[in-house]
N, C-alpha and C. Protein backbone atom coordinates (compact mmCIF):
# COMPACT_ATOMS: atom_id res chain seq x y z
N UNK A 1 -2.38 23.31 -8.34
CA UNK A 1 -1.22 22.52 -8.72
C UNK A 1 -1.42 21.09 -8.24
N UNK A 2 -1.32 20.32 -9.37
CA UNK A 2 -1.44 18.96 -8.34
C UNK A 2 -0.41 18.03 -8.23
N UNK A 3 -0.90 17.13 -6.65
CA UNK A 3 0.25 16.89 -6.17
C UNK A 3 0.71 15.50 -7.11
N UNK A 4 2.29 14.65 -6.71
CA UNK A 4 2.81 14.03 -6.94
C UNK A 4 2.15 12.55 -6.70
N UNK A 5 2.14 11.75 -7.28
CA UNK A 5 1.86 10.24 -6.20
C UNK A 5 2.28 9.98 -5.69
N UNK A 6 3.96 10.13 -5.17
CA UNK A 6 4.86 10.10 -4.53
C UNK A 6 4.55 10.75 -2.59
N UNK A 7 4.12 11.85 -2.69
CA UNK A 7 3.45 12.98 -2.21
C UNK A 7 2.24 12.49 -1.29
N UNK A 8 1.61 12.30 -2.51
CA UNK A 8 -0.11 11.48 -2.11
C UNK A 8 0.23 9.81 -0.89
N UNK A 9 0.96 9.18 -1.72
CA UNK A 9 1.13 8.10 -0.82
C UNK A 9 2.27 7.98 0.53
N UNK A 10 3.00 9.31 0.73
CA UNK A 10 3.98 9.42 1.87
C UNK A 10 3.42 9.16 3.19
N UNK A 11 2.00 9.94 3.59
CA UNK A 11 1.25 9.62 4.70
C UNK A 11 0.99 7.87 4.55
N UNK A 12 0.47 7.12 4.22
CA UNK A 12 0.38 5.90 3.62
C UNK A 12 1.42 5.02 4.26
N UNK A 13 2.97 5.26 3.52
CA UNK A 13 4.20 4.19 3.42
C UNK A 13 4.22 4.73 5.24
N UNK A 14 4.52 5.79 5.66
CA UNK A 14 4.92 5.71 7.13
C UNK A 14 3.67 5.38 8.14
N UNK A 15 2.46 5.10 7.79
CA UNK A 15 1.45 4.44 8.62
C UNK A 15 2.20 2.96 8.02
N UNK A 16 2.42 2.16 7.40
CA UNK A 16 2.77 0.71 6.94
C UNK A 16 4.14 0.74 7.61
N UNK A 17 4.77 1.71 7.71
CA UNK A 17 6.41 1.47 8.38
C UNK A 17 5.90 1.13 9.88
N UNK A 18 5.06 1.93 10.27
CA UNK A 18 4.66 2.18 12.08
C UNK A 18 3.81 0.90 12.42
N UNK A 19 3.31 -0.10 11.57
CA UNK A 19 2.85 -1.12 11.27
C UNK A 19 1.24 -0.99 12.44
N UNK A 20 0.82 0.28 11.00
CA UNK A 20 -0.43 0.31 12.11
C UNK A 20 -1.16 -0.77 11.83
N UNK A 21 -2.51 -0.86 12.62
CA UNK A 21 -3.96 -1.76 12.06
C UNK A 21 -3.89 -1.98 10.83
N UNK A 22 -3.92 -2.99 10.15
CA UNK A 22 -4.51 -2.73 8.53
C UNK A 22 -6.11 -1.97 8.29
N UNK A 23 -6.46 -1.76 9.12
CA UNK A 23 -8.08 -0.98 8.67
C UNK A 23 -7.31 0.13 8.63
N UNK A 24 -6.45 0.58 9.30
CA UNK A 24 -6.20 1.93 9.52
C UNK A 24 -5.19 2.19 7.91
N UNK A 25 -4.66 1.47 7.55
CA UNK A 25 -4.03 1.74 6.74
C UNK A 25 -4.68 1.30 5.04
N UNK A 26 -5.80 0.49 4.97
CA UNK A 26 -6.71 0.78 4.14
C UNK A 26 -7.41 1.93 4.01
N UNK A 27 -8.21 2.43 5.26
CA UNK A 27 -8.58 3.23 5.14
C UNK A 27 -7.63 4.30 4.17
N UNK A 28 -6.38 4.66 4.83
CA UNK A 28 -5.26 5.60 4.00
C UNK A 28 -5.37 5.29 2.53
N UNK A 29 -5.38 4.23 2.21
CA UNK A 29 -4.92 3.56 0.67
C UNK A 29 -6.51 4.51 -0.14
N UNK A 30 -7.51 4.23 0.91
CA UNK A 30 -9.00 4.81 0.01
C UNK A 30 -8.90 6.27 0.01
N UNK A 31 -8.18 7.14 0.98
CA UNK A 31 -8.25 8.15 0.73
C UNK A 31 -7.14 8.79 -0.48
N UNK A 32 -6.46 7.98 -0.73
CA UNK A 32 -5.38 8.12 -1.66
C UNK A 32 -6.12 7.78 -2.90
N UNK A 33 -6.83 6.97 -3.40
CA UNK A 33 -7.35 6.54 -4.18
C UNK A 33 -8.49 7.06 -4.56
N UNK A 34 -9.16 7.89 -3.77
CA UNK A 34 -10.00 8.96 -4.14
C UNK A 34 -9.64 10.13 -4.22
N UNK A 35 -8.28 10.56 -4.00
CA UNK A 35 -7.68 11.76 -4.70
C UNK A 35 -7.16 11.70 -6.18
N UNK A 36 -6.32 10.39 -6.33
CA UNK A 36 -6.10 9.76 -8.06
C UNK A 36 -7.43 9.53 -8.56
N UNK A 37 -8.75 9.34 -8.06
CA UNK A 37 -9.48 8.66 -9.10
C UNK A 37 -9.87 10.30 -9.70
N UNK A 38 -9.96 11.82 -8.46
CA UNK A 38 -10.54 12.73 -8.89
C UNK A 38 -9.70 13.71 -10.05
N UNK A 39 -8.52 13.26 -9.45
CA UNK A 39 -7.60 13.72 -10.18
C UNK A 39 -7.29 13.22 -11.63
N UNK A 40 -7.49 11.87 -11.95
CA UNK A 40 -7.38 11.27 -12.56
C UNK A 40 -9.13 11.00 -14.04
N UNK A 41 -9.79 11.41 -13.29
CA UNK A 41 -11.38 11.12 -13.69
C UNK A 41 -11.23 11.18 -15.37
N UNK A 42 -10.35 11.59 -16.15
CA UNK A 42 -10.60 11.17 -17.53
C UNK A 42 -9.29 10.58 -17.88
N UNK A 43 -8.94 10.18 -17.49
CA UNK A 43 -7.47 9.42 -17.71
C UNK A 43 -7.66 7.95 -17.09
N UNK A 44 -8.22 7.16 -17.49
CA UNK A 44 -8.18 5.77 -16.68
C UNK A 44 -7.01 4.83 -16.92
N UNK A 45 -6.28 5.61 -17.78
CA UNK A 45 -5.28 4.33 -18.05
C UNK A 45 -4.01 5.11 -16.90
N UNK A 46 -4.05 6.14 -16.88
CA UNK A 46 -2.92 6.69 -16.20
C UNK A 46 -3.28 6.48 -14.83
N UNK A 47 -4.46 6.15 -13.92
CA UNK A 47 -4.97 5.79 -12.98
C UNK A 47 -4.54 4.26 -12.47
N UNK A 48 -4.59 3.39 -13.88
CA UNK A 48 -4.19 1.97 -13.79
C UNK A 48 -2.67 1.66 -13.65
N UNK A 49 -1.98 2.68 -14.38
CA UNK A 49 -0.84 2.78 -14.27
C UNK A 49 0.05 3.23 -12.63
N UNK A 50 -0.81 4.50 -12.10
CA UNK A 50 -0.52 4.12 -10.38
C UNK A 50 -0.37 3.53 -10.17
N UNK A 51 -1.57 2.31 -9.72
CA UNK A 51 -2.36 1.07 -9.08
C UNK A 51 -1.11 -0.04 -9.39
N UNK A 52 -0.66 -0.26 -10.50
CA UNK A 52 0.34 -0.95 -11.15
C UNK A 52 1.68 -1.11 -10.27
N UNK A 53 1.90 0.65 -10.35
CA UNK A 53 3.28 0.83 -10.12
C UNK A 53 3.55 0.66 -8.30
N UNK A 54 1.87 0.82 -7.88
CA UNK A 54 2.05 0.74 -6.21
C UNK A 54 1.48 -0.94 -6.04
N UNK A 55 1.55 -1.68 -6.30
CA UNK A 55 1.03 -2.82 -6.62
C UNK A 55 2.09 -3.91 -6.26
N UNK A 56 3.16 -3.30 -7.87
CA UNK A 56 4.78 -3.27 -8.01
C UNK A 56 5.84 -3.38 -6.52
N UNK A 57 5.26 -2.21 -6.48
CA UNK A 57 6.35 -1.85 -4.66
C UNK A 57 5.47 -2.84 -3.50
N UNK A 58 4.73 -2.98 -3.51
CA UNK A 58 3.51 -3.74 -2.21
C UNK A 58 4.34 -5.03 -2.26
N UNK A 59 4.20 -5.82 -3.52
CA UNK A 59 4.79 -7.14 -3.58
C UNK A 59 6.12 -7.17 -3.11
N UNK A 60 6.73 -6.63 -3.74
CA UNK A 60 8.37 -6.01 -3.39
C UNK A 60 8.75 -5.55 -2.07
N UNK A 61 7.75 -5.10 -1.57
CA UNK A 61 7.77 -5.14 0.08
C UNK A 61 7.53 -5.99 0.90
N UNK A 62 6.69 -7.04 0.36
CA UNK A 62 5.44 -7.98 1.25
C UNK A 62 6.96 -9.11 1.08
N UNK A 63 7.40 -9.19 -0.24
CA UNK A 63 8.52 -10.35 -0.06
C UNK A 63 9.57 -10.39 0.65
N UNK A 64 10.33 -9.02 0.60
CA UNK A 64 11.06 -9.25 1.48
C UNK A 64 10.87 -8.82 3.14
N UNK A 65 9.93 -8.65 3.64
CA UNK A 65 9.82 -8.93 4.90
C UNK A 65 9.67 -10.39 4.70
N UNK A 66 8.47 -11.37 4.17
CA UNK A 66 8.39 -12.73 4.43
C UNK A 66 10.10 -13.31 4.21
N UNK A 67 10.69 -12.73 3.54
CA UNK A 67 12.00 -13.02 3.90
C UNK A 67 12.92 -13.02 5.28
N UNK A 68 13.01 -11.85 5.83
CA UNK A 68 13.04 -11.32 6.92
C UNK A 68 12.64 -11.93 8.11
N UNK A 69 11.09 -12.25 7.78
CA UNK A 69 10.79 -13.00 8.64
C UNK A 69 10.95 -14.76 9.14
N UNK A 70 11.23 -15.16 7.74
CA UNK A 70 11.97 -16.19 8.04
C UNK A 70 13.00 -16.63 8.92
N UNK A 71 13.40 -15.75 8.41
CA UNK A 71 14.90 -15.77 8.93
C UNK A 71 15.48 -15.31 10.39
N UNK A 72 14.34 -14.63 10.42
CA UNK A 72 14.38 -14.01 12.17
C UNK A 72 13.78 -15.18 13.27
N UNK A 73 14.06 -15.20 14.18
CA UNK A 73 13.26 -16.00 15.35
C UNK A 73 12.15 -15.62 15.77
N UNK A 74 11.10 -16.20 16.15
CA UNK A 74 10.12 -16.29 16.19
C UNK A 74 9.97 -15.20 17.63
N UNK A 75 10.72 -15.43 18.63
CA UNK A 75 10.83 -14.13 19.55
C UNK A 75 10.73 -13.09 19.15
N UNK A 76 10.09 -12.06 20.10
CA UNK A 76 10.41 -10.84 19.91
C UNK A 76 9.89 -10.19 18.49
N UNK A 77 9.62 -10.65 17.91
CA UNK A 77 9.07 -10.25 15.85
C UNK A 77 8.01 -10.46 15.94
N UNK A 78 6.60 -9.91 17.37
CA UNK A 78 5.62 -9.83 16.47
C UNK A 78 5.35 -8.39 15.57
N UNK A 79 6.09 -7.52 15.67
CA UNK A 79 5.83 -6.22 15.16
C UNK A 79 6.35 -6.40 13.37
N UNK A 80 7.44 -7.43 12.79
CA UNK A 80 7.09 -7.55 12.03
C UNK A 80 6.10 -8.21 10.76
N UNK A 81 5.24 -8.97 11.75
CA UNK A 81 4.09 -9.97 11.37
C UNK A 81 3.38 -9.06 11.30
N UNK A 82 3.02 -7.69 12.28
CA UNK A 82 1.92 -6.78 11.86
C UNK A 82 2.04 -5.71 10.50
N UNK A 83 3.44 -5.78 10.50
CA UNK A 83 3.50 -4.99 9.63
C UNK A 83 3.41 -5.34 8.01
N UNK A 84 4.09 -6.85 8.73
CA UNK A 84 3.29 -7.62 7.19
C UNK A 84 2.04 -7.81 6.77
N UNK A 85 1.38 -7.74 7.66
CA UNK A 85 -0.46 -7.95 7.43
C UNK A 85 -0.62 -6.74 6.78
N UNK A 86 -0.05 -5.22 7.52
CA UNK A 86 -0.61 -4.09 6.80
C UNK A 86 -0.32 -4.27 5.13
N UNK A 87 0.75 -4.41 4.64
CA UNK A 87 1.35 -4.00 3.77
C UNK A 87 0.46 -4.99 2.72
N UNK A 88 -0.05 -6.35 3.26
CA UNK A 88 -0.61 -7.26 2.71
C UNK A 88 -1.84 -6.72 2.56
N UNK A 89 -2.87 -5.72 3.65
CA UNK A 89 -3.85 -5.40 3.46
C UNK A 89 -3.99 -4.56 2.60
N UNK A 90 -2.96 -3.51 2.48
CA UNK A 90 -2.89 -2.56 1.43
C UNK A 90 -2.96 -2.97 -0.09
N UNK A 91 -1.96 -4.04 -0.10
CA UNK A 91 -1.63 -4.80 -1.48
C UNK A 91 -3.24 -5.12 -1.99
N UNK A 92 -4.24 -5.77 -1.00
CA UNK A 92 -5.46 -6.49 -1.71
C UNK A 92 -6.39 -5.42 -1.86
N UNK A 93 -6.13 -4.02 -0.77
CA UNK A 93 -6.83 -2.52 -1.73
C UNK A 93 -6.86 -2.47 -2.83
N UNK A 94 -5.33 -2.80 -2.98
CA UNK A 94 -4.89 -2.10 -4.50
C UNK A 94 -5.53 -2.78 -5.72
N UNK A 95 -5.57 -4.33 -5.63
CA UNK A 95 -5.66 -5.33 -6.03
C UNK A 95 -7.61 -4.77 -6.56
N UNK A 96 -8.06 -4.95 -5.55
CA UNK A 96 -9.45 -4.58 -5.70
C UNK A 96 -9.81 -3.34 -6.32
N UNK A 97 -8.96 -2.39 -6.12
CA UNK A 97 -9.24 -0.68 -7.02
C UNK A 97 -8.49 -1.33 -8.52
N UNK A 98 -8.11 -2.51 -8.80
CA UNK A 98 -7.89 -2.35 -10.09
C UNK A 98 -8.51 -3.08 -10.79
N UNK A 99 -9.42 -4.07 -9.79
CA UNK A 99 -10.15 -4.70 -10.62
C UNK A 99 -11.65 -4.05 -10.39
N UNK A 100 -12.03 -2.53 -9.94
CA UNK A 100 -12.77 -1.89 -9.67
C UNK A 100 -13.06 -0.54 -11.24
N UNK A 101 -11.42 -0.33 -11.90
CA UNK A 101 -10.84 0.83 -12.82
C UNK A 101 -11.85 1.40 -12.49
């Protein structure tokens, strides 16, 4: 039975919430991305269409923290600067697995 993308990327979003390393959370993005590519292996458009839709949410995330972070004081918030790097590192995974199809 195979799983959801939803599913596939849950381990993923709560390593980016916990604002691990970005290696650590690339790494996650490649193992995710080698379960869609196997899963995916004759379907490339429905593969692109993931990549898209998590692409979609990355930006949508990455903005409003830089929002967030604006707006917050510079005290005390380095945990959300890390977590912006992850989410940023993830985003240029994605970025690269799609210009990889």
């Amino acid at each position: 039975m195979s799983r959801s993308p939803a599913a596939d990327l849950a381990p993923l979003i709560k390593l980016m919430q916990a604002g691990v390393p970005p290696t650590r959370a690339a790494s996650e993005l490649s193992r995710v991305l080698a379960i869609w590519k196997t899963e995916l292996k004759d379907d490339d458009e429905q593969f692109q269409e993931r990549l898209s839709g998590l692409a979609e949410q990355m930006v949508t995330g990455i903005e409003e923290m830089h929002e967030g972070i604006a707006e917050a004081s510079d005290k005390g918030k380095p945990t959300l600067r890390r977590i912006l790097a992850t989410h940023e590192a993830v985003l240029d995974g994605v970025r690269k697995a799609q210009g990889a199809g």
